[in-house]
Protein backbone atom coordinates (compact mmCIF):
# COMPACT_ATOMS: atom_id res chain seq x y z
CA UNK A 1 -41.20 -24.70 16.35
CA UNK A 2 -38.30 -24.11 19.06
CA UNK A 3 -35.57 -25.96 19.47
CA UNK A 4 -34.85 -27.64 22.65
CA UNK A 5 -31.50 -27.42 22.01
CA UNK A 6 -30.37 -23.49 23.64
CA UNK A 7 -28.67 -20.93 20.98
CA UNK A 8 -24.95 -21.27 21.51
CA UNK A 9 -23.05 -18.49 19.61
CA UNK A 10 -19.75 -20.23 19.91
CA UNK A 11 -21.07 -23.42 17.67
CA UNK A 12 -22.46 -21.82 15.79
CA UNK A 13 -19.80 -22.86 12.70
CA UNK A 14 -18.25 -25.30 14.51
CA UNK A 15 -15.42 -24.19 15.01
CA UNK A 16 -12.28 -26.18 17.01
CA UNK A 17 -11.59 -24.97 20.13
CA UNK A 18 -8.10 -23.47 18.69
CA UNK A 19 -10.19 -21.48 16.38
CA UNK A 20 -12.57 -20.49 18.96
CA UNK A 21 -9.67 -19.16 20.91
CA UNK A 22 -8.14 -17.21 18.66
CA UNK A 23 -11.67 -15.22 17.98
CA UNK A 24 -11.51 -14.92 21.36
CA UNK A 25 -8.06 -13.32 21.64
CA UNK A 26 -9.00 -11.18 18.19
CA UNK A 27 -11.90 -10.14 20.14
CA UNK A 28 -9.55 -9.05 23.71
CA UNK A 29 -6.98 -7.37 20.95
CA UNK A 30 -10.07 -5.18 19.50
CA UNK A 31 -11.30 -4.70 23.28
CA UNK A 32 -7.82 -3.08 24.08
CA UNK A 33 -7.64 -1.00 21.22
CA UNK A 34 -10.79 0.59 21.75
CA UNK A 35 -10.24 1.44 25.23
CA UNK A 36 -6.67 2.89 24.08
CA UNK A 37 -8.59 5.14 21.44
CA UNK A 38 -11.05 6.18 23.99
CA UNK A 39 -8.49 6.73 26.90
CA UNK A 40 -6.43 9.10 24.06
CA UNK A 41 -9.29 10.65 22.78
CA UNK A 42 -11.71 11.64 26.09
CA UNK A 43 -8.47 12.33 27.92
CA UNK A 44 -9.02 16.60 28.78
CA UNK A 45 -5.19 17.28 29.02
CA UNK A 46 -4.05 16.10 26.12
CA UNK A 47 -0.28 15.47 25.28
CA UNK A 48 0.69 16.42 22.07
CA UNK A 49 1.21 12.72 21.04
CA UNK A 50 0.49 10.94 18.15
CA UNK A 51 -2.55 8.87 17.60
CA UNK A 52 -3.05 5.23 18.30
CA UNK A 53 -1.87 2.60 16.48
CA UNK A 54 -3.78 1.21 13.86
CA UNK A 55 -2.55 -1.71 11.69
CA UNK A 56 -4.35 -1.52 8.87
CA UNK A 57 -3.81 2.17 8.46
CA UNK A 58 0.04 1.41 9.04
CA UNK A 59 -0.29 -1.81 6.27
CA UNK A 60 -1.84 0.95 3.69
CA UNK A 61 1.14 3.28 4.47
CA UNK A 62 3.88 0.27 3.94
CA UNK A 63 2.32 -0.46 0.93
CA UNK A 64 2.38 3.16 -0.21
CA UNK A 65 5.76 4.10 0.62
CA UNK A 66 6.91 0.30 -0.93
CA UNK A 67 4.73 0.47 -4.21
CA UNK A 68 7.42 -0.41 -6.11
CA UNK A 69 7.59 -4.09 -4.23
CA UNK A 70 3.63 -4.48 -4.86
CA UNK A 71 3.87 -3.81 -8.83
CA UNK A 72 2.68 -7.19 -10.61
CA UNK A 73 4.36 -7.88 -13.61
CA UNK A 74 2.01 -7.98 -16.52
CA UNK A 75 2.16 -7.44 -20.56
CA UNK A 76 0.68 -3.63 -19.91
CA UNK A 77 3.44 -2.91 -17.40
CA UNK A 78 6.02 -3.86 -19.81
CA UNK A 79 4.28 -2.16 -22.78
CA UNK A 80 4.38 0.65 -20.49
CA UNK A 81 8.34 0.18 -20.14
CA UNK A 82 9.20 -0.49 -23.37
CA UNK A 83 6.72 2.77 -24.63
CA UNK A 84 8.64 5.27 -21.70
CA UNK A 85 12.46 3.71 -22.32
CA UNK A 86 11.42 4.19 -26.34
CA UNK A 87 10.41 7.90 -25.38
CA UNK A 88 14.20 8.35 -23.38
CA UNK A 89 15.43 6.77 -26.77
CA UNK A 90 13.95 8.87 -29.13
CA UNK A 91 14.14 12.09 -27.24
CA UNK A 92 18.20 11.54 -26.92
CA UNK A 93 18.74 10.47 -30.67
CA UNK A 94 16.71 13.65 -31.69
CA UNK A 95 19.08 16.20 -29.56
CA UNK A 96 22.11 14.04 -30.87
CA UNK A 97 21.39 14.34 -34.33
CA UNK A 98 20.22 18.76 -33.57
CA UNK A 99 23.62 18.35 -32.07
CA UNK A 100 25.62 16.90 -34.81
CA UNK A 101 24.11 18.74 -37.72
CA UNK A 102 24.71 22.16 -35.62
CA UNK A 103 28.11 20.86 -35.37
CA UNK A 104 28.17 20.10 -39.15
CA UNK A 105 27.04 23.61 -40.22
CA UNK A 106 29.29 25.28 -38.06
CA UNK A 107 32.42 23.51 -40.04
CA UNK A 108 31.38 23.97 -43.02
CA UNK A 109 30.34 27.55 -42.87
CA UNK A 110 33.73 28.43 -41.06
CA UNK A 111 35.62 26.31 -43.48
């Protein structure tokens, strides 16, 4: 049962011919940074340079660096902030109070 119809990759979703471009200018962006990799990596007198550039792998380091800008806010994170700002709390009234009753002591021995 063939078609009489030939295969034609670039219908095969039906895409618009804007769409179609831009695959096609993904696909010449790829191309160029392949032959970049390659031309850095086969090259036998190597520079001490860097390595290519890689957008995803600079996308993962923004977001690392910037974590703080990609925490969602949710009733965990601010369980989380209320347990660690009780913890500061509790940790500085305890010293206080050591403080204070040293203090206390110290009159009423000399005294």
């Amino acid at each position: 049962m063939s078609s009489s119809v030939p295969f034609d990759p670039w219908k095969t979703f039906h895409e618009s011919p804007e769409e179609q471009q831009a695959i096609k200018e993904r696909a010449k962006y790829r191309d160029a940074m392949k032959a970049e990799y390659r031309k850095l990596y086969t090259n036998p007198f190597k520079p001490p340079v860097g390595t290519p550039h890689d957008p995803a792998l600079q996308r993962w380091y923004s977001a690392r660096v910037t974590h703080a800008e990609y925490i969602q806010p949710s009733p965990r994170m601010g369980l989380m902030l209320l347990g660690v700002c009780g913890l500061g709390a509790a940790i500085y009234l305890l010293l206080s109070n050591n403080r204070m009753l040293i203090t206390q002591s110290k009159c009423t021995e000399s005294g």
